[in-house]
Structure formats: structure tokens, C-alpha cells
Protein backbone atom coordinates (compact mmCIF):
# COMPACT_ATOMS: atom_id res chain seq x y z
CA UNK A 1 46.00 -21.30 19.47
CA UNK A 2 47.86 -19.07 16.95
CA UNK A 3 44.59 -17.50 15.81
CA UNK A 4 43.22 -16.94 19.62
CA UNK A 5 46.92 -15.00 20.45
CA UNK A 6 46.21 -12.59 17.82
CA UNK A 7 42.84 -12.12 18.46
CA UNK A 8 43.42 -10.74 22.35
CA UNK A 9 43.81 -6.75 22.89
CA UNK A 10 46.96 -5.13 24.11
CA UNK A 11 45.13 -5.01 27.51
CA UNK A 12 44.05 -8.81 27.38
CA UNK A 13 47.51 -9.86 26.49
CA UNK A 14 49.26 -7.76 29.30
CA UNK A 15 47.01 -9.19 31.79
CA UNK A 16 47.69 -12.88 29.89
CA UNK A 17 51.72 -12.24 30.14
CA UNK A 18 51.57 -10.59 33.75
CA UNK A 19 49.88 -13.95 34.94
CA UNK A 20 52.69 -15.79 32.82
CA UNK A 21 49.67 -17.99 30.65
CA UNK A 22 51.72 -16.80 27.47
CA UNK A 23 54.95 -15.91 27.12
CA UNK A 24 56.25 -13.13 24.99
CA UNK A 25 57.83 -15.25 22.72
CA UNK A 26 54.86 -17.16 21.54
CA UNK A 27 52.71 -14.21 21.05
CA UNK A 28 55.28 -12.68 18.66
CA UNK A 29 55.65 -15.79 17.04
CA UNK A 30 51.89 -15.84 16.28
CA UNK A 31 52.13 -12.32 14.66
CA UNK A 32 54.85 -13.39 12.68
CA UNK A 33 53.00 -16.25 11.30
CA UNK A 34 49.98 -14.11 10.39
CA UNK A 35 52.03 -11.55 9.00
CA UNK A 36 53.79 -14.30 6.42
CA UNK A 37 50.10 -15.95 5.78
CA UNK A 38 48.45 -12.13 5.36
CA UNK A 39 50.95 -9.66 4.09
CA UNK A 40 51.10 -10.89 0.61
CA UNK A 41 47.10 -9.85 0.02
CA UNK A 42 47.53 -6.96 2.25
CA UNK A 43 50.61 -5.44 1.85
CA UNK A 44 50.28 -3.55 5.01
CA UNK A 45 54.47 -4.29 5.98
CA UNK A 46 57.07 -3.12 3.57
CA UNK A 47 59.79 -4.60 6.03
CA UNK A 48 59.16 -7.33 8.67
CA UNK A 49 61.80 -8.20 11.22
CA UNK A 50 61.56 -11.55 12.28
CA UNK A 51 64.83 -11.56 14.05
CA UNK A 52 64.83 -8.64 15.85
CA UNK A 53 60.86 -9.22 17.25
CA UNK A 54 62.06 -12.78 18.62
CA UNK A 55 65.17 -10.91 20.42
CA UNK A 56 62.99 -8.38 21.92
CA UNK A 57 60.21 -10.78 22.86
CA UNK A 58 63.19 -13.02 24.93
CA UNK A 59 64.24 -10.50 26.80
CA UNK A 60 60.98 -8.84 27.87
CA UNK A 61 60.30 -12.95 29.22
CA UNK A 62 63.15 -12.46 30.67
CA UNK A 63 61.92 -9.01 32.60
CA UNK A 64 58.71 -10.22 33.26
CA UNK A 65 59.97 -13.64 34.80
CA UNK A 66 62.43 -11.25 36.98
CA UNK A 67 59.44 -8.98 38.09
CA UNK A 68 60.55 -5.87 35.67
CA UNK A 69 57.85 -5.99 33.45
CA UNK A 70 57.53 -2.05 31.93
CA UNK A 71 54.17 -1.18 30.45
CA UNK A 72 53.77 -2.74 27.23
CA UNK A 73 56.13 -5.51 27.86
CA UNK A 74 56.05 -8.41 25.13
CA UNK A 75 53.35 -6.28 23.41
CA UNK A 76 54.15 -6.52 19.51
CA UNK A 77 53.76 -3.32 17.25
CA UNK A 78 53.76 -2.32 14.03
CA UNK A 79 55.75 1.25 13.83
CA UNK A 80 54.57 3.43 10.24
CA UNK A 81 57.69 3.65 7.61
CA UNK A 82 57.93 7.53 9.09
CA UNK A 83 59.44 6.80 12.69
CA UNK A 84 63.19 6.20 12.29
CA UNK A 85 64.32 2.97 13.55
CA UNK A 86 68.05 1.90 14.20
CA UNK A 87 69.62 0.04 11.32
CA UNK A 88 65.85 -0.63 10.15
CA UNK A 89 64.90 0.30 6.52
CA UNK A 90 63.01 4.22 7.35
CA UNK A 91 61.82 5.30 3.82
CA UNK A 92 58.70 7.14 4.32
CA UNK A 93 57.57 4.72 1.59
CA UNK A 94 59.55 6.86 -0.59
CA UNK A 95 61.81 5.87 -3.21
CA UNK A 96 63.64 9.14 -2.80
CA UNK A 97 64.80 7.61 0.46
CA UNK A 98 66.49 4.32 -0.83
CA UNK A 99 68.31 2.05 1.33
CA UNK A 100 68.27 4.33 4.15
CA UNK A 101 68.65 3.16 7.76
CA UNK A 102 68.57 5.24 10.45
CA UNK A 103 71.28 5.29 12.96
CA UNK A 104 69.20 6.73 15.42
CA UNK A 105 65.99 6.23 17.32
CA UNK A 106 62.58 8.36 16.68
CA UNK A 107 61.81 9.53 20.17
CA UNK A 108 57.85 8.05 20.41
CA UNK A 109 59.36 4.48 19.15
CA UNK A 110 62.18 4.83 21.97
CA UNK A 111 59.25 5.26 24.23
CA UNK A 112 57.56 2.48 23.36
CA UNK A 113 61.03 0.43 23.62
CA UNK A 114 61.49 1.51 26.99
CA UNK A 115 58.05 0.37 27.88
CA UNK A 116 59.00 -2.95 26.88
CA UNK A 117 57.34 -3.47 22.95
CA UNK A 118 58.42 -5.90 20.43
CA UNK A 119 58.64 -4.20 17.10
CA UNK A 120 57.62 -6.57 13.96
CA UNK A 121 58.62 -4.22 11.68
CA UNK A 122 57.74 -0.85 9.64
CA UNK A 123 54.13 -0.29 8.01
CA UNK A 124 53.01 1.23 4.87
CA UNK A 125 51.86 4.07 3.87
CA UNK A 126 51.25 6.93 1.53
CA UNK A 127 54.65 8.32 0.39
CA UNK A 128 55.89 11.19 2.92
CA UNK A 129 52.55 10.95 4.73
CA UNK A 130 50.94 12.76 1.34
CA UNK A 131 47.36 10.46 0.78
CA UNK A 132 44.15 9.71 1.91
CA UNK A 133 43.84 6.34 0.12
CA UNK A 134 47.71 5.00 0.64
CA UNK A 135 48.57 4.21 -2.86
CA UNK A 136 50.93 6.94 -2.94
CA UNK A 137 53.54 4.42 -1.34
CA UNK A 138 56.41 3.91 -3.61
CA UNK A 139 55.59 -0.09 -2.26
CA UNK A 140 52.25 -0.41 -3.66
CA UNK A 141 48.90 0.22 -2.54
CA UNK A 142 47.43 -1.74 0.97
CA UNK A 143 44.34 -3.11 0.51
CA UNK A 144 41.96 -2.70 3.27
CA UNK A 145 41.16 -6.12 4.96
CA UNK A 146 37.36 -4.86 5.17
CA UNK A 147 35.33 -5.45 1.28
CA UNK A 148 32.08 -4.58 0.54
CA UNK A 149 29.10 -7.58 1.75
CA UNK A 150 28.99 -9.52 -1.29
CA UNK A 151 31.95 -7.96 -2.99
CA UNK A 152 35.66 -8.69 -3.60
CA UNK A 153 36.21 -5.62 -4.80
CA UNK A 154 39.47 -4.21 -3.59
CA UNK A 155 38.88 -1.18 -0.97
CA UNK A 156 41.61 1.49 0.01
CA UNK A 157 42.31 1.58 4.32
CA UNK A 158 42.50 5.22 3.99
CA UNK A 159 45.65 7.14 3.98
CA UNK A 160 48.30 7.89 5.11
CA UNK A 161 48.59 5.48 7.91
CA UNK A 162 47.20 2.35 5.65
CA UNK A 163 49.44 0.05 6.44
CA UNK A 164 48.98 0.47 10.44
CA UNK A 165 45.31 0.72 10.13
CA UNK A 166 45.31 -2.45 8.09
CA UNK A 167 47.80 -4.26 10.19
CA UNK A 168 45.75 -3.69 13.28
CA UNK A 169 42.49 -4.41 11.71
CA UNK A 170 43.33 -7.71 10.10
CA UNK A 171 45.23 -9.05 13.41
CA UNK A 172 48.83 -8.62 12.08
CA UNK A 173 50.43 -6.59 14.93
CA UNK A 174 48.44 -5.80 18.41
CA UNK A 175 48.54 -1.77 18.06
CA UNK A 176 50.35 0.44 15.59
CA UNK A 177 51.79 3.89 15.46
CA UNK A 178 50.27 6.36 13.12
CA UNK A 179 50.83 10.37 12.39
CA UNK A 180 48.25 12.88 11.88
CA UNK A 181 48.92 15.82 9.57
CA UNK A 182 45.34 16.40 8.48
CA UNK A 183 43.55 13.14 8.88
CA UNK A 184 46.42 10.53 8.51
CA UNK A 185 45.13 8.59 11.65
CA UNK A 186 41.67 9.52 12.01
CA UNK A 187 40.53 8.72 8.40
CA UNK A 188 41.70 5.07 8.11
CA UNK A 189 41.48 4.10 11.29
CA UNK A 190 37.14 5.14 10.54
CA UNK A 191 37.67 2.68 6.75
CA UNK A 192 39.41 0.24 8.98
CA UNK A 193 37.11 -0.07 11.62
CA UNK A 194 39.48 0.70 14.45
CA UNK A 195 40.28 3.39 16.85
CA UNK A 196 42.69 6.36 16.49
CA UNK A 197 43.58 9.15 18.19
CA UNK A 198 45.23 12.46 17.35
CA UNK A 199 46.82 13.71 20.28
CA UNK A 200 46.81 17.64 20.95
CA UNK A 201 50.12 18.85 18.79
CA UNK A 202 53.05 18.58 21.00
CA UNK A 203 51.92 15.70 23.05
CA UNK A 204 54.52 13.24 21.36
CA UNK A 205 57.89 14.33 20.02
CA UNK A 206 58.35 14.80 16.48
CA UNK A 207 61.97 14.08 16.74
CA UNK A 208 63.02 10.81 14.55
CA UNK A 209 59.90 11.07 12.49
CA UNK A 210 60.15 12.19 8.81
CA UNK A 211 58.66 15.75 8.45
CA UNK A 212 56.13 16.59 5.65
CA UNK A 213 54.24 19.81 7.49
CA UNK A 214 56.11 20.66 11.26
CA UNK A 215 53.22 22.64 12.45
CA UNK A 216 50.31 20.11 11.47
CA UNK A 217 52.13 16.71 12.23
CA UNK A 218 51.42 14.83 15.25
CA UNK A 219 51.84 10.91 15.98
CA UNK A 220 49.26 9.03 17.70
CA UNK A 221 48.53 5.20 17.68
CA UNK A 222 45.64 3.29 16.04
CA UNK A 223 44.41 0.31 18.07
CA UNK A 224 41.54 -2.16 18.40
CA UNK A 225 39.57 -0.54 20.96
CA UNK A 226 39.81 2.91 22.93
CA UNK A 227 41.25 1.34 25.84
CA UNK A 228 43.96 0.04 23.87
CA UNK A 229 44.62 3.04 22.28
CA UNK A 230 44.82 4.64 25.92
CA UNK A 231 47.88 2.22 26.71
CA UNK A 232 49.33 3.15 24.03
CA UNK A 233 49.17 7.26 23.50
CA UNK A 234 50.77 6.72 27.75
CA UNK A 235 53.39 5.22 26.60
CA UNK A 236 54.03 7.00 23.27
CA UNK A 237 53.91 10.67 24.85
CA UNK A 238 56.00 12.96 26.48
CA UNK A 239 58.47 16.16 26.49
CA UNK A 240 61.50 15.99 24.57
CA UNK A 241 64.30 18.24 24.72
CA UNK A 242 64.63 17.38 20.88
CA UNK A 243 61.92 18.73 19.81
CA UNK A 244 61.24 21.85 21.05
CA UNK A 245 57.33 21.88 19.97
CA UNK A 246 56.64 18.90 22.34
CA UNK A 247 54.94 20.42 25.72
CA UNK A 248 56.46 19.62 29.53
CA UNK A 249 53.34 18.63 30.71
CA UNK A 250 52.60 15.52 32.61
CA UNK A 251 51.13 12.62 31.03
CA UNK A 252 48.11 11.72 32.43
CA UNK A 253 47.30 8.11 32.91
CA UNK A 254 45.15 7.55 30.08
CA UNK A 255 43.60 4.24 30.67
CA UNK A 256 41.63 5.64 34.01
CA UNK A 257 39.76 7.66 32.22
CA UNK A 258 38.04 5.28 30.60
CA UNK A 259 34.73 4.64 32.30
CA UNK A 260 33.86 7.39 33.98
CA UNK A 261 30.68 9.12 33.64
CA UNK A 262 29.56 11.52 31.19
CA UNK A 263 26.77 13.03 33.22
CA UNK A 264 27.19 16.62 33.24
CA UNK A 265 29.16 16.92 30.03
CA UNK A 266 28.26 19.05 27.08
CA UNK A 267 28.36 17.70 23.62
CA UNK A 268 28.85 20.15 20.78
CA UNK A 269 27.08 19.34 17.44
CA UNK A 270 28.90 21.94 14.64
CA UNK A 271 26.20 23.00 11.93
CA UNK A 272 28.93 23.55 9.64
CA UNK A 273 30.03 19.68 9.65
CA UNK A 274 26.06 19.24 7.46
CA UNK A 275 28.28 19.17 4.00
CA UNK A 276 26.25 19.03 0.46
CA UNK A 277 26.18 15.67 -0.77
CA UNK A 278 27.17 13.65 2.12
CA UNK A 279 25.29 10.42 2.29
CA UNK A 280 22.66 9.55 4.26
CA UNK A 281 23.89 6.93 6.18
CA UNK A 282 26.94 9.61 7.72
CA UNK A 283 24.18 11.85 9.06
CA UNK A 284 21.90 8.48 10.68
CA UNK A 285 25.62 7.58 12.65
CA UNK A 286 25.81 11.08 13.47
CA UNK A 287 22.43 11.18 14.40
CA UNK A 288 23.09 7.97 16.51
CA UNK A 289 26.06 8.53 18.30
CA UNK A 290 24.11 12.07 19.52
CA UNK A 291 21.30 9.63 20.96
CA UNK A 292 24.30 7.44 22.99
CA UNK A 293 26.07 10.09 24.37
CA UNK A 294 22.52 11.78 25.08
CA UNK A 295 21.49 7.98 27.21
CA UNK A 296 24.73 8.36 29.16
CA UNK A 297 24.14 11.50 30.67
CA UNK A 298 25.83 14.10 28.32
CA UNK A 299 24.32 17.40 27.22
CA UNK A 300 24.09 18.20 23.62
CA UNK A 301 23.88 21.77 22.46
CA UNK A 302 24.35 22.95 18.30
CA UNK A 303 27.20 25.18 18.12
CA UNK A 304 28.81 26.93 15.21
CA UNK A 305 32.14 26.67 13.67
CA UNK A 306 32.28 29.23 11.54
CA UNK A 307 35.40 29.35 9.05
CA UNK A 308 35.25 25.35 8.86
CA UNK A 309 34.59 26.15 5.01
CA UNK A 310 38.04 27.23 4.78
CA UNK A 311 39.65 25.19 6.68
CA UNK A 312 40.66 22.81 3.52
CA UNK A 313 41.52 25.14 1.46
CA UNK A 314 43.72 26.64 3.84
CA UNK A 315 45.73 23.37 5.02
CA UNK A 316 46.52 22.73 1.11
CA UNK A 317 48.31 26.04 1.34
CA UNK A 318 50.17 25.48 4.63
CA UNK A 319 51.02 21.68 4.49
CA UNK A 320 52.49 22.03 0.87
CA UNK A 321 54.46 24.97 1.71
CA UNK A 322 55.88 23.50 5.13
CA UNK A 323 56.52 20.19 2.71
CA UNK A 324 58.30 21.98 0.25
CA UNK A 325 60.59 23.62 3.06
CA UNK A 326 60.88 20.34 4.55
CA UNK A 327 61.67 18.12 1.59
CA UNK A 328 64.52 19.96 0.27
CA UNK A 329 66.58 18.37 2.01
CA UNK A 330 66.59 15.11 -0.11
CA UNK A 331 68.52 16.11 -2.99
CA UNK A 332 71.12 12.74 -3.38
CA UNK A 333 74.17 13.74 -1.40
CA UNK A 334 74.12 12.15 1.93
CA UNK A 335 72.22 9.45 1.27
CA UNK A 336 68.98 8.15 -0.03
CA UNK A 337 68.71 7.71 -3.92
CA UNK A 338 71.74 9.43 -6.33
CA UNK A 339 70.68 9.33 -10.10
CA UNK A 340 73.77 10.91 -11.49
CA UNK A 341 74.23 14.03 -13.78
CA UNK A 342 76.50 16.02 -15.77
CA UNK A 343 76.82 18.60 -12.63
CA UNK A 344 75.94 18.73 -9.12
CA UNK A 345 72.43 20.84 -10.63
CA UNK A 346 71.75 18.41 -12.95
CA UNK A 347 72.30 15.70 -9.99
CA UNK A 348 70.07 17.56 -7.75
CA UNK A 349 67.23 17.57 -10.52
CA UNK A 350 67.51 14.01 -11.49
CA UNK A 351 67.58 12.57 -8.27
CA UNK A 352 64.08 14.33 -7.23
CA UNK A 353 62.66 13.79 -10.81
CA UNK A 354 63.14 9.79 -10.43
CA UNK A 355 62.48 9.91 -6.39
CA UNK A 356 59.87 11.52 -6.29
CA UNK A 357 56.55 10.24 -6.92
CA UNK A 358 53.39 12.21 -8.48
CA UNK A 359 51.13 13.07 -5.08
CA UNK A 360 54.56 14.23 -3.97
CA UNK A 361 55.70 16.30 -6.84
CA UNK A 362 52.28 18.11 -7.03
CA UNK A 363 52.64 19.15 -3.60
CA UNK A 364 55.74 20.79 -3.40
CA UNK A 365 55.24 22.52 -6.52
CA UNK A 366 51.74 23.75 -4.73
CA UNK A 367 54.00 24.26 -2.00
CA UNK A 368 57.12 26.32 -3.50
CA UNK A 369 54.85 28.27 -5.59
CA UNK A 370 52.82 29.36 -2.64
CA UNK A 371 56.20 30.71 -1.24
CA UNK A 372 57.43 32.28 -4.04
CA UNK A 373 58.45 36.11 -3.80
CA UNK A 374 55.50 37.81 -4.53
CA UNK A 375 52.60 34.87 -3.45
CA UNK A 376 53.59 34.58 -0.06
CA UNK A 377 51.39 37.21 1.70
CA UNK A 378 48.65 36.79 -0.58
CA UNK A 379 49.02 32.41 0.54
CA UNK A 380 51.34 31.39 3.13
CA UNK A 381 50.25 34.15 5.44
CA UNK A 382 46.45 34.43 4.37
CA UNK A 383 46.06 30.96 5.64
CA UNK A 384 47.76 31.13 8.58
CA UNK A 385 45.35 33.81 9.57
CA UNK A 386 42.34 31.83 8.64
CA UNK A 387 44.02 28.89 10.99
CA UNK A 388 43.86 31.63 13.89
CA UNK A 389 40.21 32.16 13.06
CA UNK A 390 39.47 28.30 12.76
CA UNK A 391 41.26 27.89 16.09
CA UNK A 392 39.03 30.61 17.83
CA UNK A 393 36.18 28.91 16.25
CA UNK A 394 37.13 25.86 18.79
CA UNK A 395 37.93 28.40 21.78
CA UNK A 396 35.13 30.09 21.45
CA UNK A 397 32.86 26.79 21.63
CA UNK A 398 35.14 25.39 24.78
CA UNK A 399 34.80 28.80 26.58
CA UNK A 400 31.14 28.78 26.26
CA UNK A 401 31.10 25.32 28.58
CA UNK A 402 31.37 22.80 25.30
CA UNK A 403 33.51 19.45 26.42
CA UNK A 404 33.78 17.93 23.22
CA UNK A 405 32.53 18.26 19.82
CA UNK A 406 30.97 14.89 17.98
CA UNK A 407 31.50 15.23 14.10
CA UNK A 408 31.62 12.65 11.10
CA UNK A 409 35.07 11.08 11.29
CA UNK A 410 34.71 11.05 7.20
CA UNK A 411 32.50 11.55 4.48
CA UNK A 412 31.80 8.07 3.06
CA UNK A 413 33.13 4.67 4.02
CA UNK A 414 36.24 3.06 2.09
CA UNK A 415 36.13 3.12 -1.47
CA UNK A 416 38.01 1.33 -4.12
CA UNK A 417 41.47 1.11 -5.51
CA UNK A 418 42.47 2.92 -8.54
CA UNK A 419 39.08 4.75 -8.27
CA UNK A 420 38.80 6.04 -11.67
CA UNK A 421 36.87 9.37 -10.30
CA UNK A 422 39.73 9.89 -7.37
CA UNK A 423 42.66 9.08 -9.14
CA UNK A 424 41.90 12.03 -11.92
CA UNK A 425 40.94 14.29 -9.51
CA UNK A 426 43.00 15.15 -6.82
CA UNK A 427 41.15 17.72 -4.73
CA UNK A 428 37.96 14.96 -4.79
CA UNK A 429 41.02 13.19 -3.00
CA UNK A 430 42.02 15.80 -0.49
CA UNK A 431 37.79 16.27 0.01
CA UNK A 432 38.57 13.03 1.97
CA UNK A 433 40.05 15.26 4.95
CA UNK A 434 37.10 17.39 5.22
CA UNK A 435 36.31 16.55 8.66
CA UNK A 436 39.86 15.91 9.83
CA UNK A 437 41.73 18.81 8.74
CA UNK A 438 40.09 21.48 11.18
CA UNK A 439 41.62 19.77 14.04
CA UNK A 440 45.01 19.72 12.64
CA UNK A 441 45.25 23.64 12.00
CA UNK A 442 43.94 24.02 15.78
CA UNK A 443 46.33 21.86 17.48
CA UNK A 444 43.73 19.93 19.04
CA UNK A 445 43.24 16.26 19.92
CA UNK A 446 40.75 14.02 17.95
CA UNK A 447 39.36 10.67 18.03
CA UNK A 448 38.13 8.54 15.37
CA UNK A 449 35.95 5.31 16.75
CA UNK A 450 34.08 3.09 15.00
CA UNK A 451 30.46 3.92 15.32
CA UNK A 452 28.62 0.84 12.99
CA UNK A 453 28.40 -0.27 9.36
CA UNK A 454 26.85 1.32 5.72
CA UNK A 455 24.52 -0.60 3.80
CA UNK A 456 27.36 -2.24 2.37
CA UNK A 457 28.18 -4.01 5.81
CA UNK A 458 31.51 -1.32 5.70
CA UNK A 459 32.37 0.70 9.05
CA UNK A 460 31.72 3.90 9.45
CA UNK A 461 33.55 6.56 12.08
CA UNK A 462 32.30 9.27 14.31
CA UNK A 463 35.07 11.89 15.32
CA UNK A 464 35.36 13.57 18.73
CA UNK A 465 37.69 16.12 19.24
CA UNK A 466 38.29 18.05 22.55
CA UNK A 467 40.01 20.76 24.45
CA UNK A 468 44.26 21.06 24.22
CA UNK A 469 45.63 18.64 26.24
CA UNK A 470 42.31 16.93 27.28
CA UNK A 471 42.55 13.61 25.41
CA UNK A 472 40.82 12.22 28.78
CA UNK A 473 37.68 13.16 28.24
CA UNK A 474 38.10 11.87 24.47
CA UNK A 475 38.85 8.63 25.50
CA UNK A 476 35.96 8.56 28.13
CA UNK A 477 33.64 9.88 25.72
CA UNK A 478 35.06 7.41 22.36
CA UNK A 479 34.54 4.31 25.17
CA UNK A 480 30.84 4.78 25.02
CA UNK A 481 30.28 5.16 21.73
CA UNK A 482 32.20 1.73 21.94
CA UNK A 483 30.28 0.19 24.39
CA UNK A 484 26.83 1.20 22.22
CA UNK A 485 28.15 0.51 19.24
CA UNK A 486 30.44 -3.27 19.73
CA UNK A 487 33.34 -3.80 17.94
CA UNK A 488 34.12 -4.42 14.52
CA UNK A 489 36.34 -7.40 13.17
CA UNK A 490 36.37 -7.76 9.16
CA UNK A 491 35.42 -11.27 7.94
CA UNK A 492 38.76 -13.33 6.97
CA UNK A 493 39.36 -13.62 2.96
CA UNK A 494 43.33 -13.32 3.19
């Protein structure tokens, strides 16, 4: 029975729970249980609370045997190490950040609170969102619950959101909250064989979630399916008066969407997303999820994107520099990690030396330097004018009567820990992003859903991205490449 409770969808369980055939209780207990049998292998929790999932699971049976049942009642998540929780341990998977507990709420976790979700605790991931690979996490590595057919090699879930990709994949929480700064979601949720969206930027507050670049971040869940994922970007968006960059729009209901026809929609195909080297197998999924969308009615036209080529090398200018801004604020006063020194400079220096971990370091330094007197119109501001070009790339495309553009979601399928080639070579790292990043310097909302497996019986993602604020017709688009494509479960080794 255990086995079969994890194994249902957030929408299956709902509709178990609203018909009272499970209670809340024993469908957190079954997480729990496959969280103590699985997280040892997988690392995908740095902190799991037991105590605090069993008290939230009572009192949503409680609402739902009183006829108050909110949304995602009984529903247990996994939140990423980035959303502040109270009293919870919120270290961005940092060592910098020590023993910190939040005394506050991030506003997207409140949400999902409100909406009646059982939290099992906080996810890995790469340290202050900064990875494609999550081994950046002061806690370790995840390892992705997908390996190779034939293989136990170890593979990487992608980064930064590892640890919720992983989670959701291997059954250990029913959905997962992710953030998107140039990839974060998209990318392992494609390694992971899952679903993730990133929603248009300021669609969810970013208030209560650990900065690394304010313009670029955006939080979005990763699920098992699109509908799923639907359920839970509802519930996870809205305006804040916190955050100023969130948008008072309405939120549409998500979950409706899904289904509807595609006849009459136009497809856009970007000749710039044909990189040199990319395998064959990324072009025959490309190739495939064209002929799918083509079956179901859509329209597909070639359009051009044309600054795409600089779109990575302009988010490695902008994300460091916002990080650098961002992350001087941990320097061992208030709290976090103090290593002490001979003066408050020496303090200051030791502290971030020790808490601090490489990815990190390299990135503000990248970042301060780019911001330095003298650098900063020839860097910070070049490549925020190249983001206005790459967003009127997009425009330009959506004005012409595109609906959504299909790309690669990323440039191979999951490859190994410690990759001797990757770990030497950072920007082969950050080449990762390729397809990802474009979306984050635009603001716009993408969609990474499994579209089948490599040779190697690994899954592969196709990406969709779509107008501002138009994450409908993403999800009603993503749901047919579902329905062609099935689902993927990886086969159980943990």
C-alpha cells in the first residue's frame, strides 16, 4: 500500500482524499517512509521534518472531514533549501548560512500553506542556486534516481533544483518547489524526467526566497506530469505587496487549460537553437515533438532569434554581478557562520573565505569585477542591452502571430558525477544553460516536459516557452507532448 500512495499524482491523491479513501495522515506517512528508505542513496533532503508533516497532515483531515478542504489539502511537498521556512533550517545549501532558521515565511511556501500542503522538509541543491549539476551544495552532491541502461554509474539531476527534481522523480514528495535563474528548473526537471515550469518573472513573489540574481530569479514547481504542475504554479502564484516585482494580475486557473485544442496555434521553430555539436538524438526529439504538435492541429513556422548567441555570455555578466550585490550581505554579524579575526575586516574576510564555496567564490569575483569603476559600462550595461535585444527577439516572433516556441530543453541528457571534463571546466558547465538562459533575460515563461529517452534509456526534454503571462497555452501545449510521449518513471535501485 505504501508504494501505491506514493505512486498517485497530486491530482489522483486530491481526488483520493476528497472521497476520504486515504487520509492525509497516511499519505504523509508513506513519504516519510520512502524518504528514510531513499534519501541515504539520493541525498535529495538535507532536512526532513517528520514532526511537523504529521501535524500538518492532522489538521488538513481535520479540514477535509469538516468540508474546508483548500486546494492542495494533505498534499505533501518538498520546498528547495532557498524558500525560508519558520524555525526550519533555510541555508541555500550554503555553509555561509549555518544554523540559520528563518523566523519568517517565504511568500510562495505561505501560499502553498494556505492551500492546505504538508511540508516534508527542505531539498537540495546547488549552493545559492549557482549549478547546473547540484554538487555545488555545501551537503553533497544528489544523485539522480535515473542511471544509464546497463550502468550504475552515478548521474547528476541537473542543477540547481537537484534535490526537488530528484525527490519528485524517485517518489519522495508528490510535487516540489524549484527557482529558475537561468535554467534551475527547466534543466533537471528534462535529466529527471519530470515536468517544470518557469513562470513569466513576477508571477510568484520573490519575497522569503534567498536572492542570487533579482532580475533573473523566478520560482516555479517541478511535478510528475503537466497537470500537476498546473495545481501547483495556482497555488504558488500571486501579487505580493513584498515584493514589488511580482505583477497584480489575476491568476488564471491553470489546470483548465489543459486539454484544449491546439488547432489554430502557431509553433515557432528558432534556427538559432541548431548548436554545433549537439547530439543527434536532441535534434530526432526536436524533430519529434514538431511532428506531435503538427498531428494535433498546430502550425509550425521557422523563425529567427537572432542574438540567442549572446544570450550566455551575457547572463554570466548580469547574474554574477546581481550575485555579488546580493551576497554581500553575509559577512558573519547577524547570523549565519562567524569565523573570528583579529578585526571586524579580518572577520568579514574569514567568514566568506571558509563560507563560501568555489562555484560561489568564482562568481562573485566575475561578478564584483564586472562592477568595478571603470568595467561597468563596458559589462554590466553592455549586457543589459543585449537582454533588450534578446527580449525583442521574442516580441518580434509573438507579434508576427507565433504562440509558442518548441526548443531543446538541454543539450545532452544527465551526465555523471565528478565529470572529470565538467568539473575543470566551468564554462563547459554553464554551456549546460544554453537553451534555458534566453528565457530568463526575457522574463518569459518556459516549460520543460519530458519528451522520450537517449540510446542510453535516459530522458530527454523539449522546452516550450510562450508569451508574458501566458503559461496557459504552455501547459496546453506541454500536455500533448505528454500525451504522445507517456510518462517516465526511473527503474528502482535505491
Amino acid at each position: 500500500m505504501m508504494s501505491e500512495l506514493t505512486s498517485l499524482t497530486i491530482a489522483e491523491a486530491r481526488q483520493k482524499l476528497r472521497a476520504k479513501e486515504i487520509t492525509a495522515t497516511e499519505l504523509t506517512e508513506a513519504y516519510i517512509s520512502a524518504i528514510d528508505a531513499a534519501n541515504g542513496q539520493l541525498n535529495a533532503f538535507v532536512k526532513v521534518t517528520p514532526d511537523l508533516a504529521r501535524l500538518m497532515a492532522k489538521n488538513s483531515d481535520e479540514r477535509i472531514a469538516s468540508g474546508k478542504a483548500g486546494d492542495l489539502e494533505g498534499i505533501p511537498l518538498g520546498i528547495k533549501d532557498l524558500f525560508a521556512t519558520v524555525g526550519v533550517h533555510t541555508q541555500a545549501c550554503s555553509h555561509i548560512l549555518d544554523g540559520f532558521e528563518p523566523r519568517y515565511e517565504s511568500t510562495v511556501t505561505q501560499n502553498l500553506w494556505d492551500d492546505g500542503a504538508v511540508m516534508l522538509g527542505k531539498l537540495n541543491m546547488d549552493e545559492f542556486a549557482m549549478g547546473s549539476s547540484n554538487e555545488t551544495s555545501h551537503y553533497g552532491a544528489v544523485i539522480n534516481p535515473w542511471r544509464a541502461a546497463g550502468s550504475n554509474q552515478q548521474l547528476v539531476p541537473g542543477g540547481s533544483s537537484g534535490g526537488s527534481a530528484a525527490a519528485v522523480a524517485a517518489h519522495l514528495c508528490a510535487g516540489a518547489t524549484a527557482t529558475d535563474t537561468g535554467g534551475s528548473i527547466r534543466q533537471p526537471a528534462a535529466f529527471t524526467g519530470t515536468v517544470g515550469i518557469k513562470p513569466t518573472y513576477g508571477r510568484c513573489s520573490r519575497w522569503g526566497t534567498v536572492a542570487f540574481a533579482s532580475s533573473l530569479d523566478q520560482a516555479g514547481p517541478i511535478a510528475r506530469d503537466v497537470r500537476d504542475a498546473a495545481i501547483l504554479l495556482k497555488s504558488m502564484a500571486s501579487v505580493d505587496a513584498k515584493d514589488t516585482t511580482s505583477v497584480d494580475l489575476p491568476v488564471p486557473d491553470y489546470e483548465a487549460a489543459i486539454g484544449q485544442s491546439l488547432k489554430g496555434m502557431k509553433i515557432g521553430i528558432p534556427n538559432e537553437y541548431r548548436v554545433d555539436g549537439m547530439p543527434d538524438e536532441i535534434e530526432a526529439i526536436w524533430q519529434q515533438g514538431i511532428a506531435w504538435l503538427k498531428d494535433a492541429g498546430a502550425e509550425i513556422v521557422n523563425i529567427s532569434l537572432p542574438h540567442t548567441k549572446y544570450a550566455l555570455p551575457a547572463y554570466y555578466i548580469v547574474a554574477p554581478a546581481e550575485a555579488s550585490s546580493n551576497l554581500a550581505r553575509y559577512d558573519g554579524v547577524r547570523y549565519g557562520l562567524r569565523v573570528d579575526g583579529k578585526d571586524i575586516v579580518d572577520m568579514y574576510e574569514k567568514t566568506r573565505a571558509a563560507g563560501f564555496g568555489q562555484e560561489v567564490k568564482r562568481r562573485i569575483m566575475i561578478g564584483t569585477y564586472v562592477l568595478s569603476a571603470g568595467y561597468y559600462d563596458a559589462y554590466y550595461l553592455r549586457a543589459q542591452k543585449v537582454r533588450t535585444l534578446i527580449k525583442r527577439d521574442f516580441e518580434l516572433a509573438f507579434d508576427a502571430g507565433v504562440d509558442a516556441i518548441l526548443t531543446p530543453a538541454t543539450p545532452s541528457s544527465a551526465f555523471g558525477v565528478a565529470d572529470e571534463n565538467l568539473a575543470a571546466d566551468p564554462v563547459k558547465m554553464y554551456l549546460n544553460d544554453i537553451f534555458t538562459v534566453t528565457v530568463n533575460m526575457a522574463g518569459l515563461p518556459g516549460i520543460a516536459v519530458p519528451a522520450g529517452l537517449d540510446h542510453k534509456g535516459l530522458p530527454l526534454g523539449l522546452q516550450l516557452i510562450g508569451k508574458a503571462f501566458d503559461e496557459e497555452t504552455l501547459f496546453k501545449t506541454a500536455h500533448v507532448i505528454e500525451q504522445a510521449a507517456g510518462k517516465f518513471t526511473p527503474a528502482k535501485w535505491w
